[in-house]
PDB file of N, CA and C in Angstrom:
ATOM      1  N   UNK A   1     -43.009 -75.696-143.864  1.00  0.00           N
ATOM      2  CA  UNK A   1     -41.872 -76.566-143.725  1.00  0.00           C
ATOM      3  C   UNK A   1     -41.674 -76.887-142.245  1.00  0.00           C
ATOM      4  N   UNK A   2     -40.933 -77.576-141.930  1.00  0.00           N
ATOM      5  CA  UNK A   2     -40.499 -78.247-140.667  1.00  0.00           C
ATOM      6  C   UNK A   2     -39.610 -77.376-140.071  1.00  0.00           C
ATOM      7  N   UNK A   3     -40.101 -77.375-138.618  1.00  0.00           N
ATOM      8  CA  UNK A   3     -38.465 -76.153-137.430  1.00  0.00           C
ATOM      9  C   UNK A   3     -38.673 -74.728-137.784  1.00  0.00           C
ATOM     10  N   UNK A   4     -39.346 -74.261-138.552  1.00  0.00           N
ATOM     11  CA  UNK A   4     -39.250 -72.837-139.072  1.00  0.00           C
ATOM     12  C   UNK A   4     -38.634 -72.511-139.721  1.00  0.00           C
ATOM     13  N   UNK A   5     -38.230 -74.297-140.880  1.00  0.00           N
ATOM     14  CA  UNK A   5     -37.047 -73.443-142.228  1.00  0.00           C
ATOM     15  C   UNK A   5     -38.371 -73.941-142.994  1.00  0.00           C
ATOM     16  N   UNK A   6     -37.687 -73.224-144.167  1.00  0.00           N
ATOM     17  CA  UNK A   6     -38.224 -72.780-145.717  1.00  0.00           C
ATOM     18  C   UNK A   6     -37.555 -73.052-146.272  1.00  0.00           C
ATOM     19  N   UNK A   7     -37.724 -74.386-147.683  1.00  0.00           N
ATOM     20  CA  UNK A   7     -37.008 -74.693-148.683  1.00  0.00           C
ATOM     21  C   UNK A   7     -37.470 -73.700-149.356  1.00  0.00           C
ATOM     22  N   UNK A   8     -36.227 -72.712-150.243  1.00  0.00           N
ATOM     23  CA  UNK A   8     -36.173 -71.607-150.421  1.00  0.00           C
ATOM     24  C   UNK A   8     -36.069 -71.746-152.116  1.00  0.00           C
ATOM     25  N   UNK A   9     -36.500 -73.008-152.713  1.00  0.00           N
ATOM     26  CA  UNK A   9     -36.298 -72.816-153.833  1.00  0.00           C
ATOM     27  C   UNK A   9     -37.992 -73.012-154.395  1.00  0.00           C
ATOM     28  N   UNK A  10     -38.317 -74.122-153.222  1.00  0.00           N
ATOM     29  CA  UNK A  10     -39.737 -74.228-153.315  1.00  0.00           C
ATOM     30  C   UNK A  10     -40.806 -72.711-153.353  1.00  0.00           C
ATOM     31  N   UNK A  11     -40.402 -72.622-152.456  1.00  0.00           N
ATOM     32  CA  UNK A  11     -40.770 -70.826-152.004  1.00  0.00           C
ATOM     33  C   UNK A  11     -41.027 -70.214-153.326  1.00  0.00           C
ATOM     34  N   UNK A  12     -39.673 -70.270-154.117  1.00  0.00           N
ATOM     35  CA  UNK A  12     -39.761 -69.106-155.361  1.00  0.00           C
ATOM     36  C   UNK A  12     -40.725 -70.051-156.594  1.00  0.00           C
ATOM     37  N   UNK A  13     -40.492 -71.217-156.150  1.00  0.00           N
ATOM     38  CA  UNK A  13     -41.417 -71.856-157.273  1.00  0.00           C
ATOM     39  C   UNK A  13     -43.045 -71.284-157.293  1.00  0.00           C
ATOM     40  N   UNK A  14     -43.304 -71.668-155.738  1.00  0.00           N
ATOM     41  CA  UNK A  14     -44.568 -71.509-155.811  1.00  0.00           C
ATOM     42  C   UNK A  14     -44.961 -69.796-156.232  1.00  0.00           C
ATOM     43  N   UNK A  15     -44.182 -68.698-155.787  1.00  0.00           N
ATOM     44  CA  UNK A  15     -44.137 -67.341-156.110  1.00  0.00           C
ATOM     45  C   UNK A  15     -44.735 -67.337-157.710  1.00  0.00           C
ATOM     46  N   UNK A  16     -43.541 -68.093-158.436  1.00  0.00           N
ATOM     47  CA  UNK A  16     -43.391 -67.950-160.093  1.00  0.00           C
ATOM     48  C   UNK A  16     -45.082 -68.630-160.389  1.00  0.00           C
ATOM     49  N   UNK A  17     -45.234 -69.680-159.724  1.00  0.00           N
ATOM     50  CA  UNK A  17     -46.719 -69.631-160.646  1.00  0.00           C
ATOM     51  C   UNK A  17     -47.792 -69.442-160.026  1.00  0.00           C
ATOM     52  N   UNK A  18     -47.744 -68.519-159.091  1.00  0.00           N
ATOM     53  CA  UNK A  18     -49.092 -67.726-158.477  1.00  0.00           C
ATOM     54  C   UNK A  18     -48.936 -65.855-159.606  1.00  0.00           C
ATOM     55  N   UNK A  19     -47.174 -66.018-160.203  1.00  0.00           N
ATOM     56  CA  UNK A  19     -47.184 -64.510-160.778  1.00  0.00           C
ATOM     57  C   UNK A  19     -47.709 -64.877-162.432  1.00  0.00           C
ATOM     58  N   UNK A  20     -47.393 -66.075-162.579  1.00  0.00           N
ATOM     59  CA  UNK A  20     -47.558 -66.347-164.179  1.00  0.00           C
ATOM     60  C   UNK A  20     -49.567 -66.405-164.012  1.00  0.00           C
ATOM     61  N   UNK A  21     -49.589 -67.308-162.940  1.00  0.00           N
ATOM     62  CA  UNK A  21     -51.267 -67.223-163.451  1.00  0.00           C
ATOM     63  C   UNK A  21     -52.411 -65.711-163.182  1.00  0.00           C
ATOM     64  N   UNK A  22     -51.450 -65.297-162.420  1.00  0.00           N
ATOM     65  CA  UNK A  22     -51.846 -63.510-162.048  1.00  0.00           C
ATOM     66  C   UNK A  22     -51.692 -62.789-163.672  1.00  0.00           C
ATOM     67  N   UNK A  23     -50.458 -63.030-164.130  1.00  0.00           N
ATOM     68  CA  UNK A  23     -50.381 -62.487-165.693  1.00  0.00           C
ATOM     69  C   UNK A  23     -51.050 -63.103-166.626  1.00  0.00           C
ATOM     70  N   UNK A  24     -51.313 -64.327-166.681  1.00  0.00           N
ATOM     71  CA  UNK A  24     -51.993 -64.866-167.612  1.00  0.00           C
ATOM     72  C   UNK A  24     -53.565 -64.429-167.500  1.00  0.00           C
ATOM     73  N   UNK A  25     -54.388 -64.412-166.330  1.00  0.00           N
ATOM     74  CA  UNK A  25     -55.850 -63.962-166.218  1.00  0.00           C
ATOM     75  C   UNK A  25     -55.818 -62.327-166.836  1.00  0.00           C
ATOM     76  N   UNK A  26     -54.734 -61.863-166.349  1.00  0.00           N
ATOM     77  CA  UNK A  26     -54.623 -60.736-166.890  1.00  0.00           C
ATOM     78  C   UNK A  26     -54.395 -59.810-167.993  1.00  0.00           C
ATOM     79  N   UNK A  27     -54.183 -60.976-168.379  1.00  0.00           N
ATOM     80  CA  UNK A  27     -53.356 -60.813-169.954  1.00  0.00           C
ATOM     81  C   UNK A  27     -51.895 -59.725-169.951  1.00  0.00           C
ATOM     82  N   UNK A  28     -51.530 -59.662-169.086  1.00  0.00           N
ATOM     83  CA  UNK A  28     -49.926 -58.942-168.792  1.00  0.00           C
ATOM     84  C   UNK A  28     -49.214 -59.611-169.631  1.00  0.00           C
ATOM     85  N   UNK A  29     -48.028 -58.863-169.343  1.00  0.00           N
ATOM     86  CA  UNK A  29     -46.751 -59.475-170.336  1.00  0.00           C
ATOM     87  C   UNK A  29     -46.406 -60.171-170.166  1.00  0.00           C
ATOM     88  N   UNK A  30     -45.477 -61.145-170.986  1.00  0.00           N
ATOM     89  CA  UNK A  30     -44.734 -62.526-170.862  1.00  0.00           C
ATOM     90  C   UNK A  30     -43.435 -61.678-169.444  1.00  0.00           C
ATOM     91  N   UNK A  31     -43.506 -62.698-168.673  1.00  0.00           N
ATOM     92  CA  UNK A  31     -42.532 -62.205-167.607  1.00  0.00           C
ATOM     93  C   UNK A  31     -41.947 -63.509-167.521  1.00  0.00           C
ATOM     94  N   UNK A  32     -40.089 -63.791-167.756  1.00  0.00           N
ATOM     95  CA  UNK A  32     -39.348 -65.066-167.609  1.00  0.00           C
ATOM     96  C   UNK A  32     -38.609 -64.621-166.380  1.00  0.00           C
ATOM     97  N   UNK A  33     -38.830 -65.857-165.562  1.00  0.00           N
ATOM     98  CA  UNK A  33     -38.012 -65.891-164.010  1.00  0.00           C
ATOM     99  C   UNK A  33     -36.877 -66.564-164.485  1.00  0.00           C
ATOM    100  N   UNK A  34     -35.884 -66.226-164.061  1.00  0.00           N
ATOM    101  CA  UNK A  34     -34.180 -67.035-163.944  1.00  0.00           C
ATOM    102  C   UNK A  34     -34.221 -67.335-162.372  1.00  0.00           C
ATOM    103  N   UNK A  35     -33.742 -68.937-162.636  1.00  0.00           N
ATOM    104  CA  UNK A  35     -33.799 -68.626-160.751  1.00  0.00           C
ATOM    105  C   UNK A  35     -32.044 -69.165-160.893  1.00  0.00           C
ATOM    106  N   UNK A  36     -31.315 -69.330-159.870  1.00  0.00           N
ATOM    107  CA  UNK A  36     -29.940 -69.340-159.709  1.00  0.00           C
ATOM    108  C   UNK A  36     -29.812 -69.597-158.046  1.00  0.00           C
ATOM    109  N   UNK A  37     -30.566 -70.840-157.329  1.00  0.00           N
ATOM    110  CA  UNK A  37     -30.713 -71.471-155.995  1.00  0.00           C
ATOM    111  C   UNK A  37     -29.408 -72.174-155.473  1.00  0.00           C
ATOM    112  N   UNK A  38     -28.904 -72.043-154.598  1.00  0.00           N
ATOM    113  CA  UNK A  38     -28.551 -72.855-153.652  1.00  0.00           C
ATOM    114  C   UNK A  38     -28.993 -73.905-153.630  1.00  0.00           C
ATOM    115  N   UNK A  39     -28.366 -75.303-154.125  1.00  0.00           N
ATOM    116  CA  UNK A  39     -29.260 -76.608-154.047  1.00  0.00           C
ATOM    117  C   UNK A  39     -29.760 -76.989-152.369  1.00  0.00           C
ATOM    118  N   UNK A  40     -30.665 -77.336-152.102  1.00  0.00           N
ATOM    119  CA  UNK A  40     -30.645 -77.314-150.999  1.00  0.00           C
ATOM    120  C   UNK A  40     -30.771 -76.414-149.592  1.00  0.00           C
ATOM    121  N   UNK A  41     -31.259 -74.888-150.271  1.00  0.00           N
ATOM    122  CA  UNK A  41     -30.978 -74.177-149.273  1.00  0.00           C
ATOM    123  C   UNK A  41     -32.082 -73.869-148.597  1.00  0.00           C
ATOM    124  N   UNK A  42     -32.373 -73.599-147.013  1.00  0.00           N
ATOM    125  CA  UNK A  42     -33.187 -73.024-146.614  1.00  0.00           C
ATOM    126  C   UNK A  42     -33.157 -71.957-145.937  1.00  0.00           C
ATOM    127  N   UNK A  43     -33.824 -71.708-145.435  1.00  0.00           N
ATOM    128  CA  UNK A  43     -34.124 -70.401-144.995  1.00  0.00           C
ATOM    129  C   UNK A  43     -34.721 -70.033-143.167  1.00  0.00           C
ATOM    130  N   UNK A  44     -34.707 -69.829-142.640  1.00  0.00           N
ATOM    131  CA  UNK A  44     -35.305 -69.194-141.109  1.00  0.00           C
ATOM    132  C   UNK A  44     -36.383 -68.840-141.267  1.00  0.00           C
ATOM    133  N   UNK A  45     -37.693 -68.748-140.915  1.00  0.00           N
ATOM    134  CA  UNK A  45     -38.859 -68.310-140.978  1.00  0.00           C
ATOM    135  C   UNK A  45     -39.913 -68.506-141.636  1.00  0.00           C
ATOM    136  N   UNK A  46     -41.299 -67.973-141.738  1.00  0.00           N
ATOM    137  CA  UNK A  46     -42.449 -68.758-142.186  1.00  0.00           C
ATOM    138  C   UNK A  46     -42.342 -68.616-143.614  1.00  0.00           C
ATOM    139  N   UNK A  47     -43.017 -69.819-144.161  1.00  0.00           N
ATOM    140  CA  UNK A  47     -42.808 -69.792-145.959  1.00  0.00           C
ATOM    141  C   UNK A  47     -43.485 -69.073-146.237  1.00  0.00           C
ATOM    142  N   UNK A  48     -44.861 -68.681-145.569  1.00  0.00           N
ATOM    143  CA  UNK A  48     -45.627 -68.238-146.123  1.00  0.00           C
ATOM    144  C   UNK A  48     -45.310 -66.388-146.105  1.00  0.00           C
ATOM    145  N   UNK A  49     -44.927 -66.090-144.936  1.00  0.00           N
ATOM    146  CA  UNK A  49     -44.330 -64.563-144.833  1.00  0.00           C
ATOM    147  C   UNK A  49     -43.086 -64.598-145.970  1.00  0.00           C
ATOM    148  N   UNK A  50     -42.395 -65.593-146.483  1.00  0.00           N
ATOM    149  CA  UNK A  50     -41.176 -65.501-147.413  1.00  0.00           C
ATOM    150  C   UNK A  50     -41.869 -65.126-148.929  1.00  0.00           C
ATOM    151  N   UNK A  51     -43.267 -66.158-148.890  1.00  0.00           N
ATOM    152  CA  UNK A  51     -43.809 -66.034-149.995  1.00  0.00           C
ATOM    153  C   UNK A  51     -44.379 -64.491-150.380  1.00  0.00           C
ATOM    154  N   UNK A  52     -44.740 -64.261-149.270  1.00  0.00           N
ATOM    155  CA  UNK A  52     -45.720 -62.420-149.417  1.00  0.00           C
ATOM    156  C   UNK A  52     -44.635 -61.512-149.685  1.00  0.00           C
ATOM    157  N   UNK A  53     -42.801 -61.650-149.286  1.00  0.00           N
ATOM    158  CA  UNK A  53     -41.815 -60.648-149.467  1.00  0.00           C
ATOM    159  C   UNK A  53     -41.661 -60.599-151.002  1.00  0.00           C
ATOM    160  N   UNK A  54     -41.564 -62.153-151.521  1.00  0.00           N
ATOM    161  CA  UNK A  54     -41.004 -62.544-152.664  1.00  0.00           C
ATOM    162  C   UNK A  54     -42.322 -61.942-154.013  1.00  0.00           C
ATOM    163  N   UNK A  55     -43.608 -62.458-153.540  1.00  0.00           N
ATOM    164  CA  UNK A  55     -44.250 -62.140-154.474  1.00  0.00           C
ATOM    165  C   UNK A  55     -44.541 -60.537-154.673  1.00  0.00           C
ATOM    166  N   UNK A  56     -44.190 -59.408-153.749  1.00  0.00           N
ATOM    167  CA  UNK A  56     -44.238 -58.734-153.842  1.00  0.00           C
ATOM    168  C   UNK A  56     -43.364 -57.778-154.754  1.00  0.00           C
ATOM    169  N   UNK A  57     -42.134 -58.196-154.279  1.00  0.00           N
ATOM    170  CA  UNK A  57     -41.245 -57.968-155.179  1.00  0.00           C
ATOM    171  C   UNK A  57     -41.280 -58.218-156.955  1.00  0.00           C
ATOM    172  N   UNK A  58     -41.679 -59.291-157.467  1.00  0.00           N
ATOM    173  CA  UNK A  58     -41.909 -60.151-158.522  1.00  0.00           C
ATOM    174  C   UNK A  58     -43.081 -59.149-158.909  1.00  0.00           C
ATOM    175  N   UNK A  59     -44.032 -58.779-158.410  1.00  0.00           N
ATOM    176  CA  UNK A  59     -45.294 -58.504-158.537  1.00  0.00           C
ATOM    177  C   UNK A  59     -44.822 -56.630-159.174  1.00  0.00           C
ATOM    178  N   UNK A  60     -44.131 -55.941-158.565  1.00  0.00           N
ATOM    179  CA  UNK A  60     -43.831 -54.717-158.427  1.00  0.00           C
ATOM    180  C   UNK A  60     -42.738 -54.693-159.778  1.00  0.00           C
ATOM    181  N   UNK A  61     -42.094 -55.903-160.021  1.00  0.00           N
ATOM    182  CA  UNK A  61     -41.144 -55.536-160.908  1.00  0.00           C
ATOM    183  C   UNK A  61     -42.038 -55.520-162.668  1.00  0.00           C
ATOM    184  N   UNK A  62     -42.860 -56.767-162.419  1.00  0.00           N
ATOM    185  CA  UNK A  62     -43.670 -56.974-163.420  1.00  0.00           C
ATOM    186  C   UNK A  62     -44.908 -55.806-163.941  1.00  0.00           C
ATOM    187  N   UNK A  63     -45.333 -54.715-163.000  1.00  0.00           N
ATOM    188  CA  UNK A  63     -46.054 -53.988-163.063  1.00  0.00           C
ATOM    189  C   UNK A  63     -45.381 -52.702-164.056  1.00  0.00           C
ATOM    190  N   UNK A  64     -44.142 -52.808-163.775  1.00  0.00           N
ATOM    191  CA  UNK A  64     -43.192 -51.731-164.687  1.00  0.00           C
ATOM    192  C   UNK A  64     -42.713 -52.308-165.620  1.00  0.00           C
ATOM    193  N   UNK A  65     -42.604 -53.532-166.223  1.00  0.00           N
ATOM    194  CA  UNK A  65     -42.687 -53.929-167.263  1.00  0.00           C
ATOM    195  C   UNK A  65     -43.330 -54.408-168.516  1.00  0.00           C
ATOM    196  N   UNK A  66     -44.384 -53.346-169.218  1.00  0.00           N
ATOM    197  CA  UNK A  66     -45.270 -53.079-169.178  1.00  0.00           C
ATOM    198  C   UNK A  66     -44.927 -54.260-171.221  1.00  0.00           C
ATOM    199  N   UNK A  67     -43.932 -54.522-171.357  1.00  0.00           N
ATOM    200  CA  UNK A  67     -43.687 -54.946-172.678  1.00  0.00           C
ATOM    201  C   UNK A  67     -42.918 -56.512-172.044  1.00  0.00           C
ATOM    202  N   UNK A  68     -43.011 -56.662-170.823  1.00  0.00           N
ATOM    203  CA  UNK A  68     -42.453 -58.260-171.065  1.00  0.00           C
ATOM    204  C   UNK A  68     -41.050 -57.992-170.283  1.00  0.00           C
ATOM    205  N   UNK A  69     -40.136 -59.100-170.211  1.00  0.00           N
ATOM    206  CA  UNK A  69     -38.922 -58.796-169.732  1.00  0.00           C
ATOM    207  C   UNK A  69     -38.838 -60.452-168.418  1.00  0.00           C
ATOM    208  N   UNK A  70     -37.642 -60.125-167.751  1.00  0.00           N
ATOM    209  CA  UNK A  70     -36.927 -61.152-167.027  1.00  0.00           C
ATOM    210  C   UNK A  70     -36.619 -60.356-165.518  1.00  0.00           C
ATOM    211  N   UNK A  71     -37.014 -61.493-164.796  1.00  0.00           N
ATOM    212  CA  UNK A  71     -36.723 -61.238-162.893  1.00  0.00           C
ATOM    213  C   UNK A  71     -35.589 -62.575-162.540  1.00  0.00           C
ATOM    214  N   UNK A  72     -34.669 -62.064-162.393  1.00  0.00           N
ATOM    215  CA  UNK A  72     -33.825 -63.228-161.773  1.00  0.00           C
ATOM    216  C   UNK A  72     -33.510 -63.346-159.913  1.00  0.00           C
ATOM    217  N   UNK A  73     -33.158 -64.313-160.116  1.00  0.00           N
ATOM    218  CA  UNK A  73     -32.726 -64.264-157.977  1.00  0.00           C
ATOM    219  C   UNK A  73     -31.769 -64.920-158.325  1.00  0.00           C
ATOM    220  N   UNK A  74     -31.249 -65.113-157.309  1.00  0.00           N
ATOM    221  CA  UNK A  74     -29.685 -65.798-156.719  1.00  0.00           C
ATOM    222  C   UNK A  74     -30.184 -65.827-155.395  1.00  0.00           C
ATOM    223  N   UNK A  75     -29.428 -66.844-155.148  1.00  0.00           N
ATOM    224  CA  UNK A  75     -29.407 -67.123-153.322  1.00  0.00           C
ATOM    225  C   UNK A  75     -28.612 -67.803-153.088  1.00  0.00           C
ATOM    226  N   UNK A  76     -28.017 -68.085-152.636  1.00  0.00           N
ATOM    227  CA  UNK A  76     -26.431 -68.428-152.006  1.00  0.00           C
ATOM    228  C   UNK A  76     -26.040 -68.457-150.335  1.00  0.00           C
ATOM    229  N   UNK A  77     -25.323 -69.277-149.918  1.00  0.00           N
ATOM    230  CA  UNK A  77     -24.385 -68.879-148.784  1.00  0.00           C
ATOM    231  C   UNK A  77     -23.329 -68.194-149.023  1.00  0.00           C
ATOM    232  N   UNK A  78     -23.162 -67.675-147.944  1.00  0.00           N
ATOM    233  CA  UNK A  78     -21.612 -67.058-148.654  1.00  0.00           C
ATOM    234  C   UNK A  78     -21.268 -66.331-146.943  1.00  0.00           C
ATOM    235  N   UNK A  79     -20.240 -67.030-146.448  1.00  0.00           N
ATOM    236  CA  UNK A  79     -19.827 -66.760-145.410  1.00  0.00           C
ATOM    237  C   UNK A  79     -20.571 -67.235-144.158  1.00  0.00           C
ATOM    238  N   UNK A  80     -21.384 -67.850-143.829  1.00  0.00           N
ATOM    239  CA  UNK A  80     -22.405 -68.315-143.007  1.00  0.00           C
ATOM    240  C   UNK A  80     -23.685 -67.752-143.269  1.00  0.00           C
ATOM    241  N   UNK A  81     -23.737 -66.158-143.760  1.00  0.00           N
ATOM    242  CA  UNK A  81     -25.021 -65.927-144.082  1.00  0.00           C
ATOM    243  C   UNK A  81     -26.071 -65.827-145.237  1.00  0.00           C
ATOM    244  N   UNK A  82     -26.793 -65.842-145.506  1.00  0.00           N
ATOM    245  CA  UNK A  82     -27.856 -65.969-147.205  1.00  0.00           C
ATOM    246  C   UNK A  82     -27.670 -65.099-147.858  1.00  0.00           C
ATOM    247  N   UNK A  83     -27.608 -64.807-148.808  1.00  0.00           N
ATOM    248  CA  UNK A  83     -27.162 -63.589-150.048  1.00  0.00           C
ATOM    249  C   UNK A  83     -28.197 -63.968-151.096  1.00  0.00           C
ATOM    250  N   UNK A  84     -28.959 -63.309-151.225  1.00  0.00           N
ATOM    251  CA  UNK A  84     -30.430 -62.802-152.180  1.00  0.00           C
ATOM    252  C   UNK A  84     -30.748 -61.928-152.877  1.00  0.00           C
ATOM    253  N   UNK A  85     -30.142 -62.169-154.308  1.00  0.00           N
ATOM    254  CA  UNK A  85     -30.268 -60.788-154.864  1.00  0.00           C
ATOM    255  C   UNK A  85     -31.040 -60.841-155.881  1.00  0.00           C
ATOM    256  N   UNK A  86     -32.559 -60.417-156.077  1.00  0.00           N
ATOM    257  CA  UNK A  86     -33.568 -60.077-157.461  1.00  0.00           C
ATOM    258  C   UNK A  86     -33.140 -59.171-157.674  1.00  0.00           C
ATOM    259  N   UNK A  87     -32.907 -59.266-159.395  1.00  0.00           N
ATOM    260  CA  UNK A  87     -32.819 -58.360-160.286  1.00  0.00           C
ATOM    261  C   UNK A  87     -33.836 -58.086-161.373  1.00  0.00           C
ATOM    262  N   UNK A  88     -34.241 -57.019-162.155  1.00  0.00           N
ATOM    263  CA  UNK A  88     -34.910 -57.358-163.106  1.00  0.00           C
ATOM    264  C   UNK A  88     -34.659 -56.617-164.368  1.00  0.00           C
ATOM    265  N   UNK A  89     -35.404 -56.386-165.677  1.00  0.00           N
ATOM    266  CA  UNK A  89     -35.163 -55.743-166.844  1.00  0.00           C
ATOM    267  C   UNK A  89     -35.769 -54.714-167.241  1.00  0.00           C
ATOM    268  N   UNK A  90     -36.500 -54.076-165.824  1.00  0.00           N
ATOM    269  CA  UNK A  90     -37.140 -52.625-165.697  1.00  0.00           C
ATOM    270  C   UNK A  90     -36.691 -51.717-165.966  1.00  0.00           C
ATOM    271  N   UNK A  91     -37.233 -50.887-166.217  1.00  0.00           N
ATOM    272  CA  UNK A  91     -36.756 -49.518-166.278  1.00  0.00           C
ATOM    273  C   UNK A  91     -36.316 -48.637-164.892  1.00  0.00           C
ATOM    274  N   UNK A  92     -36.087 -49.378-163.788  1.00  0.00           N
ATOM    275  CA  UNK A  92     -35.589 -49.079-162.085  1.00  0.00           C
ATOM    276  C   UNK A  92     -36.150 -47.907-162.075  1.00  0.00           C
ATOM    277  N   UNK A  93     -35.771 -47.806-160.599  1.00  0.00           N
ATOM    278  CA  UNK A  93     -36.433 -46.583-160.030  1.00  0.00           C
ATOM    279  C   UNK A  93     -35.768 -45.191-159.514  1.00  0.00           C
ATOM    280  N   UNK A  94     -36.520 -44.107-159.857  1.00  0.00           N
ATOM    281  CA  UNK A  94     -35.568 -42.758-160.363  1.00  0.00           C
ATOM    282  C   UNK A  94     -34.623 -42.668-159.169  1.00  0.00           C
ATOM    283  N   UNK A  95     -33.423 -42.223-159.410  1.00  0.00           N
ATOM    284  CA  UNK A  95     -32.552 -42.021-158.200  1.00  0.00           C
ATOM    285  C   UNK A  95     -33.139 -41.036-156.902  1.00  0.00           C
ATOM    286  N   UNK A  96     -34.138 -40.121-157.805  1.00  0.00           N
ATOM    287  CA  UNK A  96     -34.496 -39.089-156.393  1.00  0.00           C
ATOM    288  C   UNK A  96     -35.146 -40.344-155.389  1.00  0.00           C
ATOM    289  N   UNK A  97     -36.063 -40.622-155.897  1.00  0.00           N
ATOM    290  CA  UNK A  97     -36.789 -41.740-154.765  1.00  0.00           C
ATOM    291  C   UNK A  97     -36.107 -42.939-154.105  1.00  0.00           C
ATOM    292  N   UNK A  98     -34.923 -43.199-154.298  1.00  0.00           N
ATOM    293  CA  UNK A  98     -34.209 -43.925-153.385  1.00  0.00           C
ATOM    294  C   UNK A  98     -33.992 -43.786-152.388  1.00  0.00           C
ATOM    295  N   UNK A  99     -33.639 -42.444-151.262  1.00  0.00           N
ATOM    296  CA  UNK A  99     -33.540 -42.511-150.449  1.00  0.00           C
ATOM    297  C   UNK A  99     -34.510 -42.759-149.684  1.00  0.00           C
ATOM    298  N   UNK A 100     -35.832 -42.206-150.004  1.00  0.00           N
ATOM    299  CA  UNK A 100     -37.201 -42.583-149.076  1.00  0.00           C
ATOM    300  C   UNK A 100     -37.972 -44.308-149.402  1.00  0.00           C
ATOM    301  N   UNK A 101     -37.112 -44.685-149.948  1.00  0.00           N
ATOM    302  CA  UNK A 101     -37.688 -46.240-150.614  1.00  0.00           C
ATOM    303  C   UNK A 101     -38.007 -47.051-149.611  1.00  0.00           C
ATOM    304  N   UNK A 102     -37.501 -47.224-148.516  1.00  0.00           N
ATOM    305  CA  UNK A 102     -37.761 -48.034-146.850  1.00  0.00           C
ATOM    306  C   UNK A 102     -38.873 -47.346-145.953  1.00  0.00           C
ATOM    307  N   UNK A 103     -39.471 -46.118-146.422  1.00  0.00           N
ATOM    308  CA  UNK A 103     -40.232 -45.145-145.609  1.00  0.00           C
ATOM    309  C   UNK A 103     -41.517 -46.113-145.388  1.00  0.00           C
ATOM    310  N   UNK A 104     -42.069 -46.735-144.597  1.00  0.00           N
ATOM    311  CA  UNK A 104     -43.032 -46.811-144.216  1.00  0.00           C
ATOM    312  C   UNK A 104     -44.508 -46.002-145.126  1.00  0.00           C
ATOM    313  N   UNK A 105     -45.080 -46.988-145.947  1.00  0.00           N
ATOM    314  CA  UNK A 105     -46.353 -46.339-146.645  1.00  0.00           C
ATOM    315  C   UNK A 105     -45.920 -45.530-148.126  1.00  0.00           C
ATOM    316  N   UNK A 106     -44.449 -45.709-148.054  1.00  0.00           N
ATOM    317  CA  UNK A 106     -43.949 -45.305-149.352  1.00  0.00           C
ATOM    318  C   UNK A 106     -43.981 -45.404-150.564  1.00  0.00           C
ATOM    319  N   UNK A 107     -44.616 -45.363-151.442  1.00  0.00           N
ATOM    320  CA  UNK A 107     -44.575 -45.838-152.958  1.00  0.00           C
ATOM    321  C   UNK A 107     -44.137 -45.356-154.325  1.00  0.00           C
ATOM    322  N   UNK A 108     -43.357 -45.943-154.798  1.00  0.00           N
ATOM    323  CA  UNK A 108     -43.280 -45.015-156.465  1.00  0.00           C
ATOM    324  C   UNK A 108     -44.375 -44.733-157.291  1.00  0.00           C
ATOM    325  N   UNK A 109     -45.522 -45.556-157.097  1.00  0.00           N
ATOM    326  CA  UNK A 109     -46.459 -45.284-157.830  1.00  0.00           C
ATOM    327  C   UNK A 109     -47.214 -44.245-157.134  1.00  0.00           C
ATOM    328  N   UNK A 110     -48.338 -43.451-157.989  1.00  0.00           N
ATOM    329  CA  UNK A 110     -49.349 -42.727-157.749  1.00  0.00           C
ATOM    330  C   UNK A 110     -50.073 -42.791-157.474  1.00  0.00           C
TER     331      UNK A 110
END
């Protein structure tokens, strides 16, 4: 995008069908995105670093949903700054491992 914004709806578009055709070669589960955008909103920084946060996320939620299920976002202004919240229909992650969840090299998986 132009200036170092990111149309931020584009962003999740392109996410959703780099994850659907990742599941489909794969034969993974049906995974439905809800998106809930800011018309118009963008974002600060490279699309493509937005794209690697986003698909990661999407990617990690879908891996624990091993029968199918729904990833939603929201994005919003709200007070001058962006408010971004994915959710999904996982089975989340055990409370012990929350606190080390930001650790550098950290993973729930094995």
């Amino acid at each position: 995008e132009q200036g170092g914004q990111t149309d931020f709806l584009r962003c999740v578009e392109q996410v959703e069908a780099l994850l659907q055709d990742y599941l489909s070669a794969s034969r993974g589960p049906t995974i439905v995105i809800e998106k809930s955008i800011e018309p118009g909103l963008h974002l600060r920084g490279n699309r493509g670093a937005w794209e690697r946060v986003l698909l990661n996320l999407f990617m990690n939620a879908a891996r624990m949903m091993t029968q199918g299920g729904t990833i939603a976002i929201q994005a919003a202004t709200r007070d001058g700054e962006v408010d971004i919240q994915v959710t999904d229909t996982g089975p989340g992650i055990p409370a012990r491992l929350l606190p080390n969840l930001f650790e550098p090299g950290f993973s729930t998986t094995p």
